[in-house]
Protein backbone atom coordinates (compact mmCIF):
# COMPACT_ATOMS: atom_id res chain seq x y z
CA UNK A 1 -60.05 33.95 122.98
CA UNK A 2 -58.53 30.65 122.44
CA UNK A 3 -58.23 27.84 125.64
CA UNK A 4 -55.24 25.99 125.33
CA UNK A 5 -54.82 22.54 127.01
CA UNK A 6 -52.22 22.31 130.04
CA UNK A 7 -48.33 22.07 129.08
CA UNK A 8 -49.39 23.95 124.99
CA UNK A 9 -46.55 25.81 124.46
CA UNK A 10 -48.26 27.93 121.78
CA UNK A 11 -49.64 31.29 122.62
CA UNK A 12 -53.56 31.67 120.18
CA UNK A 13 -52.07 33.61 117.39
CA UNK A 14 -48.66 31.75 116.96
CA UNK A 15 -51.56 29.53 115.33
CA UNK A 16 -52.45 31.22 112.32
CA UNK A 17 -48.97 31.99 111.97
CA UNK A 18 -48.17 28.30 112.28
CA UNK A 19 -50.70 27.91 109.25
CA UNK A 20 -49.64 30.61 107.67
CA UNK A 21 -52.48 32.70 107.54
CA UNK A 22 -53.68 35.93 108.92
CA UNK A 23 -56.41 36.23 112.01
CA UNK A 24 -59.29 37.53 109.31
CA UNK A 25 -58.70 34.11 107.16
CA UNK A 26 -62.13 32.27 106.55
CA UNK A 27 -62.51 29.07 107.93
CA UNK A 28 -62.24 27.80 104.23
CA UNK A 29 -58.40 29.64 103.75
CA UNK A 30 -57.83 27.33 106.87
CA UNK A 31 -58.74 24.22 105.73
CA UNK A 32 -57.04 24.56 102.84
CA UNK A 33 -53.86 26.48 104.50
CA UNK A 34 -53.88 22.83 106.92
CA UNK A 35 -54.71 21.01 104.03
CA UNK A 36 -51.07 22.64 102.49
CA UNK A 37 -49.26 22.10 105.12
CA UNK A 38 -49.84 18.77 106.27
CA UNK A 39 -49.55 17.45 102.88
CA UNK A 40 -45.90 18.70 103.42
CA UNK A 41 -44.81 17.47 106.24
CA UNK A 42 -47.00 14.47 107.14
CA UNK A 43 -44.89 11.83 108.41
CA UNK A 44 -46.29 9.36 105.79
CA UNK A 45 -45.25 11.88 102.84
CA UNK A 46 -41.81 11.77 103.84
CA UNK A 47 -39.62 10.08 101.72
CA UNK A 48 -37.56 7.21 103.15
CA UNK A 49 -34.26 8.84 102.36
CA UNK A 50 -34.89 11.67 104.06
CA UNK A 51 -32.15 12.56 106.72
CA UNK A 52 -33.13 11.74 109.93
CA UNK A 53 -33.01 14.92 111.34
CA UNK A 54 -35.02 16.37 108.84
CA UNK A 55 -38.13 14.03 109.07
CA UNK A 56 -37.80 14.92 112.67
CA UNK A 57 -38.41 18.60 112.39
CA UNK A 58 -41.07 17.43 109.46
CA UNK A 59 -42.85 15.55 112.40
CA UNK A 60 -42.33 18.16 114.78
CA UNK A 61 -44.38 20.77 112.12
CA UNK A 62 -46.93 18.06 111.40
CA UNK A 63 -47.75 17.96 115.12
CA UNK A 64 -47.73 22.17 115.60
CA UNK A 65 -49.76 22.70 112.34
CA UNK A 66 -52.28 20.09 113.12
CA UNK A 67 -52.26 21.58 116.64
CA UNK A 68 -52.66 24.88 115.33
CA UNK A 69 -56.19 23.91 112.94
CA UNK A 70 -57.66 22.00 116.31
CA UNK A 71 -57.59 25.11 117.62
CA UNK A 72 -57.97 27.63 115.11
């Protein structure tokens, strides 16, 4: 079972669904399934005409995914 720290809003297996992966996925298929996903939406990577509220919700997944491999 997965501990979450005080105020998480995510329940353990919205994680692996955050990373897009099933429960059985190696720790490998993780990485790699972060590794994806923060390539996509790390606030670095987003380009500088991006609408606002669009690099917001990019942020926002940045933060859950890299949330999500922590604790994964």
């Amino acid at each position: 079972m997965h501990h979450l720290q005080g105020g998480s809003r995510h329940e353990p297996y919205s994680y692996y669904t955050d990373l897009g992966v099933p429960h059985s996925a190696t720790s490998s298929e993780v990485k790699a399934a972060y590794y994806r996903a923060a390539r996509r939406c790390h606030p670095d990577a987003i380009a500088p005409d991006t609408p606002e509220a669009e690099a917001k919700r990019l942020g926002r997944e940045f933060q859950r995914v890299t949330e999500a491999y922590k604790w994964v």
